[in-house]
C-alpha atoms as a PDB file:
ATOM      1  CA  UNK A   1     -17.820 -89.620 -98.399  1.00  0.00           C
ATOM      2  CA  UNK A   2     -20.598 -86.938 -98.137  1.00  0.00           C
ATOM      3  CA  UNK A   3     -20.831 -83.051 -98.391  1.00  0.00           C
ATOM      4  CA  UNK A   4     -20.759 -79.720 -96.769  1.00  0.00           C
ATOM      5  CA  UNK A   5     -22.741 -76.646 -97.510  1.00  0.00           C
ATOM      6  CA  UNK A   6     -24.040 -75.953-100.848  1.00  0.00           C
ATOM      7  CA  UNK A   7     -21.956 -73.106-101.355  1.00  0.00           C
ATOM      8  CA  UNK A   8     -20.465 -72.231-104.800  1.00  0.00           C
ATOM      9  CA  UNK A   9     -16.990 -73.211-104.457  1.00  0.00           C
ATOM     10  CA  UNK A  10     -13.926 -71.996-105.722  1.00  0.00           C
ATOM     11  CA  UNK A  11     -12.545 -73.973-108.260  1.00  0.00           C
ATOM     12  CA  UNK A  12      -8.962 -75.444-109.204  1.00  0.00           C
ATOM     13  CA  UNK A  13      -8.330 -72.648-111.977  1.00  0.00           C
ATOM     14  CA  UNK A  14      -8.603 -69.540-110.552  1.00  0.00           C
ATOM     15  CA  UNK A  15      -5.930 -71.140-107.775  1.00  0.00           C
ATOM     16  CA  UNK A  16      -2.617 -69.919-108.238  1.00  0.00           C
ATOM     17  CA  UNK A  17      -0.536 -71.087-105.061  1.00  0.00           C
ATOM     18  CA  UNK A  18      -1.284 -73.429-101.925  1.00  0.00           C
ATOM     19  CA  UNK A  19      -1.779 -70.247 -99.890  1.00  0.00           C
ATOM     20  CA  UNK A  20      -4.933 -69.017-102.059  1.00  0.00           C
ATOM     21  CA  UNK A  21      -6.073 -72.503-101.890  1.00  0.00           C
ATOM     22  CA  UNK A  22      -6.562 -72.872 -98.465  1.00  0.00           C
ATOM     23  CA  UNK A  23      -7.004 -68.917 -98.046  1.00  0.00           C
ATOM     24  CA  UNK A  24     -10.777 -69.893 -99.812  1.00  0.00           C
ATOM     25  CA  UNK A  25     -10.876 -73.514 -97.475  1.00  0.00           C
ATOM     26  CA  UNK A  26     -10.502 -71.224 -94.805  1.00  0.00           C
ATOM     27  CA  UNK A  27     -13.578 -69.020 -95.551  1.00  0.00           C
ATOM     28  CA  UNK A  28     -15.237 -72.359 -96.221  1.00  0.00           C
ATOM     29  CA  UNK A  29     -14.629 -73.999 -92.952  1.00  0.00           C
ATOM     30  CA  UNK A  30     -15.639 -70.756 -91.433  1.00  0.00           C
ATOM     31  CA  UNK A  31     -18.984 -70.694 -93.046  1.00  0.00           C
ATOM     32  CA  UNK A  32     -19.637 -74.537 -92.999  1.00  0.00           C
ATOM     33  CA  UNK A  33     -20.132 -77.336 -90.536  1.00  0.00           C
ATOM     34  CA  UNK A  34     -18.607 -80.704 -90.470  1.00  0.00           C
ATOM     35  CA  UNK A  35     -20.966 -82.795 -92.179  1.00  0.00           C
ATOM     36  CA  UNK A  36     -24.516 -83.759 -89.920  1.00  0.00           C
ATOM     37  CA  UNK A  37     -26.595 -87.158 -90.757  1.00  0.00           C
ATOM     38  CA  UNK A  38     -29.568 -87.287 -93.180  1.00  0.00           C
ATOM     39  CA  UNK A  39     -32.584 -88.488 -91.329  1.00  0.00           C
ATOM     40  CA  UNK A  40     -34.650 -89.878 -94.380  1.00  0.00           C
ATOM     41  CA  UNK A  41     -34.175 -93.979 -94.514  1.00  0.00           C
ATOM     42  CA  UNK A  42     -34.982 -95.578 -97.745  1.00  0.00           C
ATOM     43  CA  UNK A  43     -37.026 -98.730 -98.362  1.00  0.00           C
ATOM     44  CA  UNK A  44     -33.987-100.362 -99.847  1.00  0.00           C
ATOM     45  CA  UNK A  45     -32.445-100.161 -96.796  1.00  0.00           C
ATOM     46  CA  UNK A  46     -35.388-101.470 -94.632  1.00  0.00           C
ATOM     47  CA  UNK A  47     -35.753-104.741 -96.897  1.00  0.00           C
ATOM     48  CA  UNK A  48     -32.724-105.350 -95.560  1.00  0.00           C
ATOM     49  CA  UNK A  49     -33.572-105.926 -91.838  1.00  0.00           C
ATOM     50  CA  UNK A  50     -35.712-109.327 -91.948  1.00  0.00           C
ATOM     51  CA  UNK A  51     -31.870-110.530 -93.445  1.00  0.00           C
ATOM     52  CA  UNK A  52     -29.921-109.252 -90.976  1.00  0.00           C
ATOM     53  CA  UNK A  53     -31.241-111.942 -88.463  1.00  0.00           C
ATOM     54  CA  UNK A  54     -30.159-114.660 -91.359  1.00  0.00           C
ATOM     55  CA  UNK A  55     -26.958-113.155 -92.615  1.00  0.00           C
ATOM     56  CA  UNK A  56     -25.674-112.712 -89.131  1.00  0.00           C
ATOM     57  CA  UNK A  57     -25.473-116.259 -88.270  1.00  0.00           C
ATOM     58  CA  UNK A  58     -23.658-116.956 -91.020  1.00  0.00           C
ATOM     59  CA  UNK A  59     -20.790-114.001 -91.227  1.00  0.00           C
ATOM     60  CA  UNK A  60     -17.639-115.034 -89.515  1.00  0.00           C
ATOM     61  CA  UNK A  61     -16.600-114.151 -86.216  1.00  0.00           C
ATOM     62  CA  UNK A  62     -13.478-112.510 -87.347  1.00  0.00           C
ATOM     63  CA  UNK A  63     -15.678-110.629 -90.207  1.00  0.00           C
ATOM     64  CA  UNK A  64     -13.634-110.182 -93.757  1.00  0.00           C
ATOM     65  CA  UNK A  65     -11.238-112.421 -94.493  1.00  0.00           C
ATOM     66  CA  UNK A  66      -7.745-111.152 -95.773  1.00  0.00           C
ATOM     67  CA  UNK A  67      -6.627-112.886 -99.437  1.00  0.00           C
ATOM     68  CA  UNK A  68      -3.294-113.513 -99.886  1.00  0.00           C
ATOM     69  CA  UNK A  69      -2.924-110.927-102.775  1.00  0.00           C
ATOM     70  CA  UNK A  70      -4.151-107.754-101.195  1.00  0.00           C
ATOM     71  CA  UNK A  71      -1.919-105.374 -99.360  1.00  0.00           C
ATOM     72  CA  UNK A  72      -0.734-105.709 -96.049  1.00  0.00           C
ATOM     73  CA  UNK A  73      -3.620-103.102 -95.093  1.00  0.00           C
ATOM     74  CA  UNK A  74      -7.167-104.377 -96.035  1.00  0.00           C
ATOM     75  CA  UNK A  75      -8.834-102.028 -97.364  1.00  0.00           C
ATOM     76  CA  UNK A  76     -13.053-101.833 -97.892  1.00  0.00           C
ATOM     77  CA  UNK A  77     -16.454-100.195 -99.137  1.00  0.00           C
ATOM     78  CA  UNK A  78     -20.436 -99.571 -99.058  1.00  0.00           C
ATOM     79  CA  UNK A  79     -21.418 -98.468-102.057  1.00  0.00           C
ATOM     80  CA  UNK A  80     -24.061 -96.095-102.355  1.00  0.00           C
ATOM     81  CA  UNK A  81     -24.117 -96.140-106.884  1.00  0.00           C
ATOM     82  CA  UNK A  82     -24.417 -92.593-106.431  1.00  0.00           C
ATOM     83  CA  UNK A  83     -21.488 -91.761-108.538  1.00  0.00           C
ATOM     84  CA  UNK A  84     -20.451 -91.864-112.140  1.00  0.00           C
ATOM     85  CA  UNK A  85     -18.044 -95.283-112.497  1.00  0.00           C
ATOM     86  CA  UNK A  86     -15.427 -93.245-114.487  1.00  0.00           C
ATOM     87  CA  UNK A  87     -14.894 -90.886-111.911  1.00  0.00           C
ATOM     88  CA  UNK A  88     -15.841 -92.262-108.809  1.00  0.00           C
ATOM     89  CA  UNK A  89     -12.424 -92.906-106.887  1.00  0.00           C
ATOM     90  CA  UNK A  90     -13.780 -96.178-104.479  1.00  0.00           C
ATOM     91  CA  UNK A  91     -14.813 -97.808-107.592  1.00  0.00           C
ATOM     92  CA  UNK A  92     -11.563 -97.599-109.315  1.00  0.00           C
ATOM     93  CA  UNK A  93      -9.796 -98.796-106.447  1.00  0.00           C
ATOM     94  CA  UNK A  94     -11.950-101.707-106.539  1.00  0.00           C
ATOM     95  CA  UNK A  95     -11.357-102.380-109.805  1.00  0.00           C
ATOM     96  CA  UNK A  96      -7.458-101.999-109.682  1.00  0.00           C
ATOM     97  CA  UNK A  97      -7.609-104.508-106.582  1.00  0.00           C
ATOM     98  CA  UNK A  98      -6.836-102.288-103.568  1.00  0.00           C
ATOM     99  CA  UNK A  99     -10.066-102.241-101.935  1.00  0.00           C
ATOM    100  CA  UNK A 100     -12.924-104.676-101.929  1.00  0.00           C
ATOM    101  CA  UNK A 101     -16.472-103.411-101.716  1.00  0.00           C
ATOM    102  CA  UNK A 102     -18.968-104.737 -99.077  1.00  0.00           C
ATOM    103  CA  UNK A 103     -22.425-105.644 -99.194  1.00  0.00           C
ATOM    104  CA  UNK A 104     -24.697-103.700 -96.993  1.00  0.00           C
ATOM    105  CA  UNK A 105     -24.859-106.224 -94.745  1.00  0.00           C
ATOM    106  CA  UNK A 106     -21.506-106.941 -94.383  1.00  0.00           C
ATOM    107  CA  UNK A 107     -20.060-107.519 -90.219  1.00  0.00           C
ATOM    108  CA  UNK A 108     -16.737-105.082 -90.548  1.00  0.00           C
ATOM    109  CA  UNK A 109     -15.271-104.711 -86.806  1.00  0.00           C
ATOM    110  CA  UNK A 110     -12.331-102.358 -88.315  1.00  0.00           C
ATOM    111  CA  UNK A 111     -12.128 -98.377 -88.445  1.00  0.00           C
ATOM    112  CA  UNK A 112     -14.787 -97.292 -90.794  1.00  0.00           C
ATOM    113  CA  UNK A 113     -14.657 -93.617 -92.145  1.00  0.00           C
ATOM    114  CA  UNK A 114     -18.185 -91.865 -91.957  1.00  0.00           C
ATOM    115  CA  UNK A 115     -19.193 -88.206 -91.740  1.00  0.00           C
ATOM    116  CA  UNK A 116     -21.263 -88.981 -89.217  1.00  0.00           C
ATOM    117  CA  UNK A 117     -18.457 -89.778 -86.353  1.00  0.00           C
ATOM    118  CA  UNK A 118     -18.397 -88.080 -83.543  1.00  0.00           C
ATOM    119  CA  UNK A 119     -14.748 -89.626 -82.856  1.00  0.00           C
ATOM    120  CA  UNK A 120     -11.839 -87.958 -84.976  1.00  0.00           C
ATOM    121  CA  UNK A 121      -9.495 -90.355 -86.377  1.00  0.00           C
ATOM    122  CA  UNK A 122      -5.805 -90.273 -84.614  1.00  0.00           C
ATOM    123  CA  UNK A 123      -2.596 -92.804 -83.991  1.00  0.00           C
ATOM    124  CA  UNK A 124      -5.078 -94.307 -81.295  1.00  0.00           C
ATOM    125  CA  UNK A 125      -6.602 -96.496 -84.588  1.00  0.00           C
ATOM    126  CA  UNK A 126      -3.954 -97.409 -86.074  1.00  0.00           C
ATOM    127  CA  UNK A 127      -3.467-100.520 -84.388  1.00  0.00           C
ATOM    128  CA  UNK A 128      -7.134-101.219 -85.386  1.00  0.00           C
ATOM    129  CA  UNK A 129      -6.301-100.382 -89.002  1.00  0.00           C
ATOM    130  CA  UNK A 130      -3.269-102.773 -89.098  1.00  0.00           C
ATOM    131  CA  UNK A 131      -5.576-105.404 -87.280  1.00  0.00           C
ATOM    132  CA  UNK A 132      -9.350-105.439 -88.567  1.00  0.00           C
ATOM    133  CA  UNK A 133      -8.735-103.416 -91.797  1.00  0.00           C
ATOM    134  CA  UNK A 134     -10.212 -99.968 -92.942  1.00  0.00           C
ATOM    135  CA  UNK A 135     -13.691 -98.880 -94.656  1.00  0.00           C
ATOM    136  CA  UNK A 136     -14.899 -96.082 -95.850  1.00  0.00           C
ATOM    137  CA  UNK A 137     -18.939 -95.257 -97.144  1.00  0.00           C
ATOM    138  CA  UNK A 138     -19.051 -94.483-100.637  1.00  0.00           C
ATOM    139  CA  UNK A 139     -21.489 -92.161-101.557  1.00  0.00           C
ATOM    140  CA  UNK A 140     -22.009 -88.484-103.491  1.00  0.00           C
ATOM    141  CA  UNK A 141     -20.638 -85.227-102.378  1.00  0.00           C
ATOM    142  CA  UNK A 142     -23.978 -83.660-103.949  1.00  0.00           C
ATOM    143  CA  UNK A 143     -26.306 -85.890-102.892  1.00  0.00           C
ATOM    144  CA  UNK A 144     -26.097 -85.903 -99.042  1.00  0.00           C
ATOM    145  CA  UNK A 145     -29.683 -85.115 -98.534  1.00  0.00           C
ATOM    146  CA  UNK A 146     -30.893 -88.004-100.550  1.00  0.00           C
ATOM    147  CA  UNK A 147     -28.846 -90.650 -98.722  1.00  0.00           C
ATOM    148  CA  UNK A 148     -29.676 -92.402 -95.833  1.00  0.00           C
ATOM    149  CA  UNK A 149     -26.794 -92.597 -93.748  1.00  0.00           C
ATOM    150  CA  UNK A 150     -27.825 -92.052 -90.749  1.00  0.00           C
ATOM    151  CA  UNK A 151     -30.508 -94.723 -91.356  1.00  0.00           C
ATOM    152  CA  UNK A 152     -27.613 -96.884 -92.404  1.00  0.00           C
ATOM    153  CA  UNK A 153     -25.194 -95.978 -89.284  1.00  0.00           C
ATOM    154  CA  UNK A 154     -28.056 -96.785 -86.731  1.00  0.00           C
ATOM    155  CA  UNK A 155     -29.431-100.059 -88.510  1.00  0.00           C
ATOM    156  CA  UNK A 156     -25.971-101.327 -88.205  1.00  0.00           C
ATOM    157  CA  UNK A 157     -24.428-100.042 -85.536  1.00  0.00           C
ATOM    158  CA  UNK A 158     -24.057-103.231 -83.555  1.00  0.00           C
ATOM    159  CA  UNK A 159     -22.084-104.443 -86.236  1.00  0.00           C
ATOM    160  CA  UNK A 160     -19.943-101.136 -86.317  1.00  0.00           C
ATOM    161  CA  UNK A 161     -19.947-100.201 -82.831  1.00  0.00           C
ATOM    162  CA  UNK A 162     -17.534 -98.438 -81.534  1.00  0.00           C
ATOM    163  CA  UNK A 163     -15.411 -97.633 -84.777  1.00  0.00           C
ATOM    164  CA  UNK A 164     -16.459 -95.040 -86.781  1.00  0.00           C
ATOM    165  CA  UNK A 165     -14.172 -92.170 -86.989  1.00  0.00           C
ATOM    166  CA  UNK A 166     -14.269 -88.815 -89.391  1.00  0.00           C
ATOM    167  CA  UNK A 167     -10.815 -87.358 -90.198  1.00  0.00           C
ATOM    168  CA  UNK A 168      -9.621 -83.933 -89.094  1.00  0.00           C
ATOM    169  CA  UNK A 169      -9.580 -80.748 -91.385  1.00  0.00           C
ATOM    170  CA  UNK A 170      -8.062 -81.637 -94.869  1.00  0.00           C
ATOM    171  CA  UNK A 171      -8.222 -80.139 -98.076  1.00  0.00           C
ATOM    172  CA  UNK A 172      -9.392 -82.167-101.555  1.00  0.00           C
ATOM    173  CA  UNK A 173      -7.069 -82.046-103.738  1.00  0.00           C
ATOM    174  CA  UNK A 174      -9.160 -84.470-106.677  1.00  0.00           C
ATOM    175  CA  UNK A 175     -10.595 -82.950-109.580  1.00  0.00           C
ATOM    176  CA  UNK A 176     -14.070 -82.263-108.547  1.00  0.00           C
ATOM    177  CA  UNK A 177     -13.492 -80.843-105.088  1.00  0.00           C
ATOM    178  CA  UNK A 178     -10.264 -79.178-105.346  1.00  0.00           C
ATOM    179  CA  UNK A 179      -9.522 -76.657-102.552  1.00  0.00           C
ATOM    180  CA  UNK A 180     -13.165 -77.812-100.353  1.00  0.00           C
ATOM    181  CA  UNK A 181     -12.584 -78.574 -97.042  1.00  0.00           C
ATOM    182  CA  UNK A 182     -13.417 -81.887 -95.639  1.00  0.00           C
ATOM    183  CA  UNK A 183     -14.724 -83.140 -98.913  1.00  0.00           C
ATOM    184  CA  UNK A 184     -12.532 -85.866 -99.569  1.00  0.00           C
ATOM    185  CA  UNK A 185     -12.779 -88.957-102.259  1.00  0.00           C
ATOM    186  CA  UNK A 186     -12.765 -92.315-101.012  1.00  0.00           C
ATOM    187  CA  UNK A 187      -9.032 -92.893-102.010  1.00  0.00           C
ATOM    188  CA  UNK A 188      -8.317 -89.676-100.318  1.00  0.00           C
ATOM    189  CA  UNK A 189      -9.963 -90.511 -97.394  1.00  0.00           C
ATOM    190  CA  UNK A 190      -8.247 -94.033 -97.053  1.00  0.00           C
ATOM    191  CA  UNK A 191      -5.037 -92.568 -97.839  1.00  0.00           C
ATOM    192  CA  UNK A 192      -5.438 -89.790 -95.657  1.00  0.00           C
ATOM    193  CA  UNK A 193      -6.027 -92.187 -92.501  1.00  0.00           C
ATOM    194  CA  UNK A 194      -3.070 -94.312 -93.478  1.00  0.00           C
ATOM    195  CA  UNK A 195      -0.959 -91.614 -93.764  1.00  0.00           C
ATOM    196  CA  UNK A 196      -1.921 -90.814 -90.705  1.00  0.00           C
ATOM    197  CA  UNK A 197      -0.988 -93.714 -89.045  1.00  0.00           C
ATOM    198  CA  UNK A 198       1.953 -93.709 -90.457  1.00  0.00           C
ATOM    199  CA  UNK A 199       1.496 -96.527 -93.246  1.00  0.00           C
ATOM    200  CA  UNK A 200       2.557 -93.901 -95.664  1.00  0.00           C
ATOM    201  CA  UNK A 201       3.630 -96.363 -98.005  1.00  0.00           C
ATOM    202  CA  UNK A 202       0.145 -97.583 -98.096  1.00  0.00           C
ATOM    203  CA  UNK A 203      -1.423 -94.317 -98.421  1.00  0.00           C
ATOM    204  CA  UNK A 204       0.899 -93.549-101.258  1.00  0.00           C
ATOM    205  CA  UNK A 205      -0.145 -96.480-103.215  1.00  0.00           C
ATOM    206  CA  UNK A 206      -4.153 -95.536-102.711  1.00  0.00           C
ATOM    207  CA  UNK A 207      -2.689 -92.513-103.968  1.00  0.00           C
ATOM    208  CA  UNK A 208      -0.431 -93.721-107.315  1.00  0.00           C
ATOM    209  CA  UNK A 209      -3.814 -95.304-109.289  1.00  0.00           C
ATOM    210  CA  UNK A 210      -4.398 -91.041-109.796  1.00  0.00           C
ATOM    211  CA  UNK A 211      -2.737 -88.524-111.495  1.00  0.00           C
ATOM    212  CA  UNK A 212      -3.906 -85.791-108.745  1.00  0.00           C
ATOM    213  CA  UNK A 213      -2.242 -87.733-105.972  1.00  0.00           C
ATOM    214  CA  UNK A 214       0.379 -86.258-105.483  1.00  0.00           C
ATOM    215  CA  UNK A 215      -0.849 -82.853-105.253  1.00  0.00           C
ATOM    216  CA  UNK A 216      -2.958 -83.848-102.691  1.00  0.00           C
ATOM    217  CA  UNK A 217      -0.124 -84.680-100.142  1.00  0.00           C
ATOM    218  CA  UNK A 218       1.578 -81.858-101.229  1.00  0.00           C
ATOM    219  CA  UNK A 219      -1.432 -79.417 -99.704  1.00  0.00           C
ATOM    220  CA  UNK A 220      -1.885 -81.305 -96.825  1.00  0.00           C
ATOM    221  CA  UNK A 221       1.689 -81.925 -96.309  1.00  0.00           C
ATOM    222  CA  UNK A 222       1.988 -79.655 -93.160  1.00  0.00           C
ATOM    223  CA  UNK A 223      -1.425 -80.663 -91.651  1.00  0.00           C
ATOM    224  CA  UNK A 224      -0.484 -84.622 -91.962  1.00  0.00           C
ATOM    225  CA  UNK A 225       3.058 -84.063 -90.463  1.00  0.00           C
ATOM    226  CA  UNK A 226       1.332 -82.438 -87.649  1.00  0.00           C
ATOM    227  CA  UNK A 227      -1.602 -85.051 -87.028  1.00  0.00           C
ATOM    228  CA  UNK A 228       0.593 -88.363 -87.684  1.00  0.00           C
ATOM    229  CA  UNK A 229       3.218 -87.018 -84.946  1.00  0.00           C
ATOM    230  CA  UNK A 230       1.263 -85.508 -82.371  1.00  0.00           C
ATOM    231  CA  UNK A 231      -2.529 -86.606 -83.030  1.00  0.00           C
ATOM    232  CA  UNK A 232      -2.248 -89.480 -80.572  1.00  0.00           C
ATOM    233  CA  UNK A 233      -6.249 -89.219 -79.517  1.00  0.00           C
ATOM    234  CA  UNK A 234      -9.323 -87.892 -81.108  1.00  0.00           C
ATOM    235  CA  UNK A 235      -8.955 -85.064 -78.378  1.00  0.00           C
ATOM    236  CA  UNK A 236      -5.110 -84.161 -79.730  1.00  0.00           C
ATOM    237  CA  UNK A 237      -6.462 -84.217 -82.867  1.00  0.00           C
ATOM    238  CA  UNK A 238      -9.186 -81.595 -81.977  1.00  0.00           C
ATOM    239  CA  UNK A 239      -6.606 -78.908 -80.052  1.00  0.00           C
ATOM    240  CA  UNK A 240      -3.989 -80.086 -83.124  1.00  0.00           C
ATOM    241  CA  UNK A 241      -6.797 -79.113 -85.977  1.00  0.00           C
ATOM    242  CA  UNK A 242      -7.788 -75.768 -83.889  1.00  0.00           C
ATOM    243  CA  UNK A 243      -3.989 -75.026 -83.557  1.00  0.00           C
ATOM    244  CA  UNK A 244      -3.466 -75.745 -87.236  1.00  0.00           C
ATOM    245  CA  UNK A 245      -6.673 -73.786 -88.225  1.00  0.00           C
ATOM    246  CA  UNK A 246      -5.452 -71.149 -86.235  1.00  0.00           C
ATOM    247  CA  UNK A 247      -1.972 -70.750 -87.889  1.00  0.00           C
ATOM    248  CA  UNK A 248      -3.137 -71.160 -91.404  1.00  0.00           C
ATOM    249  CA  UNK A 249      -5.765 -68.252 -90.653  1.00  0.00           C
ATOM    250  CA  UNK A 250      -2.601 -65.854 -89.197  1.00  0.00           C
ATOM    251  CA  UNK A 251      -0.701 -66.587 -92.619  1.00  0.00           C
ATOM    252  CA  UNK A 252      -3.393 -65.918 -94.420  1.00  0.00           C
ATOM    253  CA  UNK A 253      -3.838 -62.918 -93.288  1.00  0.00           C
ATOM    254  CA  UNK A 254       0.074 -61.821 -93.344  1.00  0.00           C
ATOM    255  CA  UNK A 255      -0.594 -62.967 -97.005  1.00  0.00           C
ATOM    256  CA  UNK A 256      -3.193 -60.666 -97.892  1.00  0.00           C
ATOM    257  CA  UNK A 257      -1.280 -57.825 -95.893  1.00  0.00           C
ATOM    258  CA  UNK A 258       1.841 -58.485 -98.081  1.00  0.00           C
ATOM    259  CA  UNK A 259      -0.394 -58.796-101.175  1.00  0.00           C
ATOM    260  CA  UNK A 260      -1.867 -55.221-100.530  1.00  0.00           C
ATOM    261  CA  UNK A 261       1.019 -53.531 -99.976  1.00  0.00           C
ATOM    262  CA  UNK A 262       1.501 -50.672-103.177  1.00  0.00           C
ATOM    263  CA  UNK A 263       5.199 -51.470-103.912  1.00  0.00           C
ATOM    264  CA  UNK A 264       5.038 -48.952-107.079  1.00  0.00           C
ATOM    265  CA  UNK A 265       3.843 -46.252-104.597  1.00  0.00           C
ATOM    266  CA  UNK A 266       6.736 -47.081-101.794  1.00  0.00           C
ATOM    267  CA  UNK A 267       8.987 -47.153-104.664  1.00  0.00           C
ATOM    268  CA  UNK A 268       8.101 -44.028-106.298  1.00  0.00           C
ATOM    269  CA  UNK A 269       8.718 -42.548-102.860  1.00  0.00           C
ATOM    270  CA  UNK A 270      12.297 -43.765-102.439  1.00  0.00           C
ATOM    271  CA  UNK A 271      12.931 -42.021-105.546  1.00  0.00           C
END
């Protein structure tokens, strides 16, 4: 997936507790937008139109087939080769057989997880999920500026029509973007919508090929009980996320009030 602002971020150890964690996503998501498109297309991606004629007669009608060894969800990616192969999440998911990676070209009529959705991601889907499969766009974090995804979106949106979603606030919990808002891996992404839809079994075996899984869930527990129960369209998912937003931002603040309070001096006063 792509980035936010270009803001320095806080990192994963000056953290101390899941409140100071998203006490700084808070400040973020105040000061930050939900990712907007790039407008600069590439000329790798306009060889590609005098194929698209060619390729489409010959893609299926019911696009990606499902092989009899992948999980009951099928899972997918465009790869952008933006990232470095040891720590890019998609690609290790690809290698360890959980997701297969598309060509550029590919026909995908399933939910497909870009920043550049308009539509939030809620229950509504998950029939489409279980159905047609789930892909996400796999490109740098860093490097939004230098992608062309909006170039991408609009040269194939008749083949994606109609199905691209972006997921409500979350927090990273990987390595590189711990405690960022919104800036999710790949396998967080893909295990965040599943979870969502309530294939956590799925989700938790995105989530079981990393070490930082589980932390993960564990800072987004509250926010993913909340979406997967109540988050039945992308507009409960927007008054959900505002109401969520909202309560996180009240105990932050009781947080810092209890934090400032001078127990030696109240103490020394009792005495």
């Amino acid at each position: 997936m792509v980035g936010i602002g270009r803001k320095k971020f806080f990192s994963k150890k000056n953290c101390t507790n899941i409140h100071d964690v998203y006490a700084n996503a808070l400040k973020l998501t105040k000061s930050n937008t939900i990712p907007q498109d790039s407008t600069n297309s590439t000329n790798k991606l306009d060889e590609l139109d005098d194929k698209l004629d060619e390729l489409d007669a010959k893609l299926d009608e019911s696009d990606v087939k499902l092989d009899e060894n992948e999980l009951e969800v099928r899972m997918y990616l465009w790869y952008f080769n933006q990232c470095d192969n040891k720590r890019c999440t998609g690609k290790k998911l690809v290698r360890s057989g959980l997701v297969k990676e598309l060509p550029m070209t590919q026909r995908f009529s399933g939910i497909i997880l870009t920043p550049l959705a308009n539509t939030l991601f809620s229950l509504n889907d998950a029939e489409t999920v279980k159905n047609k499969g789930i892909a996400v766009i796999d490109c740098s974090w860093n490097k939004i500026n230098q992608t062309p995804l909006n170039s991408f979106q609009t040269k194939y949106n008749n083949l994606m029509v109609g199905n691209s979603r972006i997921l409500p606030f979350l927090v990273a919990g990987n390595p590189t973007h711990f405690g960022k808002p919104f800036e999710l891996s790949c396998a967080e992404a893909l295990a965040s919508a599943l979870y969502i839809s309530n294939m956590r079994s799925n989700a938790m075996e995105v989530l079981s090929v990393f070490n930082w899984g589980p932390t993960f869930i564990q800072l987004n527990q509250e926010a993913f009980d909340l979406y997967s129960s109540k988050g039945f369209t992308s507009e409960d998912m927007v008054k959900i996320q505002e109401q969520y937003l909202n309560e996180q931002q009240a105990k932050s603040n009781q947080q810092k009030s209890i934090n400032s309070i001078d127990y030696q001096n109240i103490t020394d006063n009792i005495t």
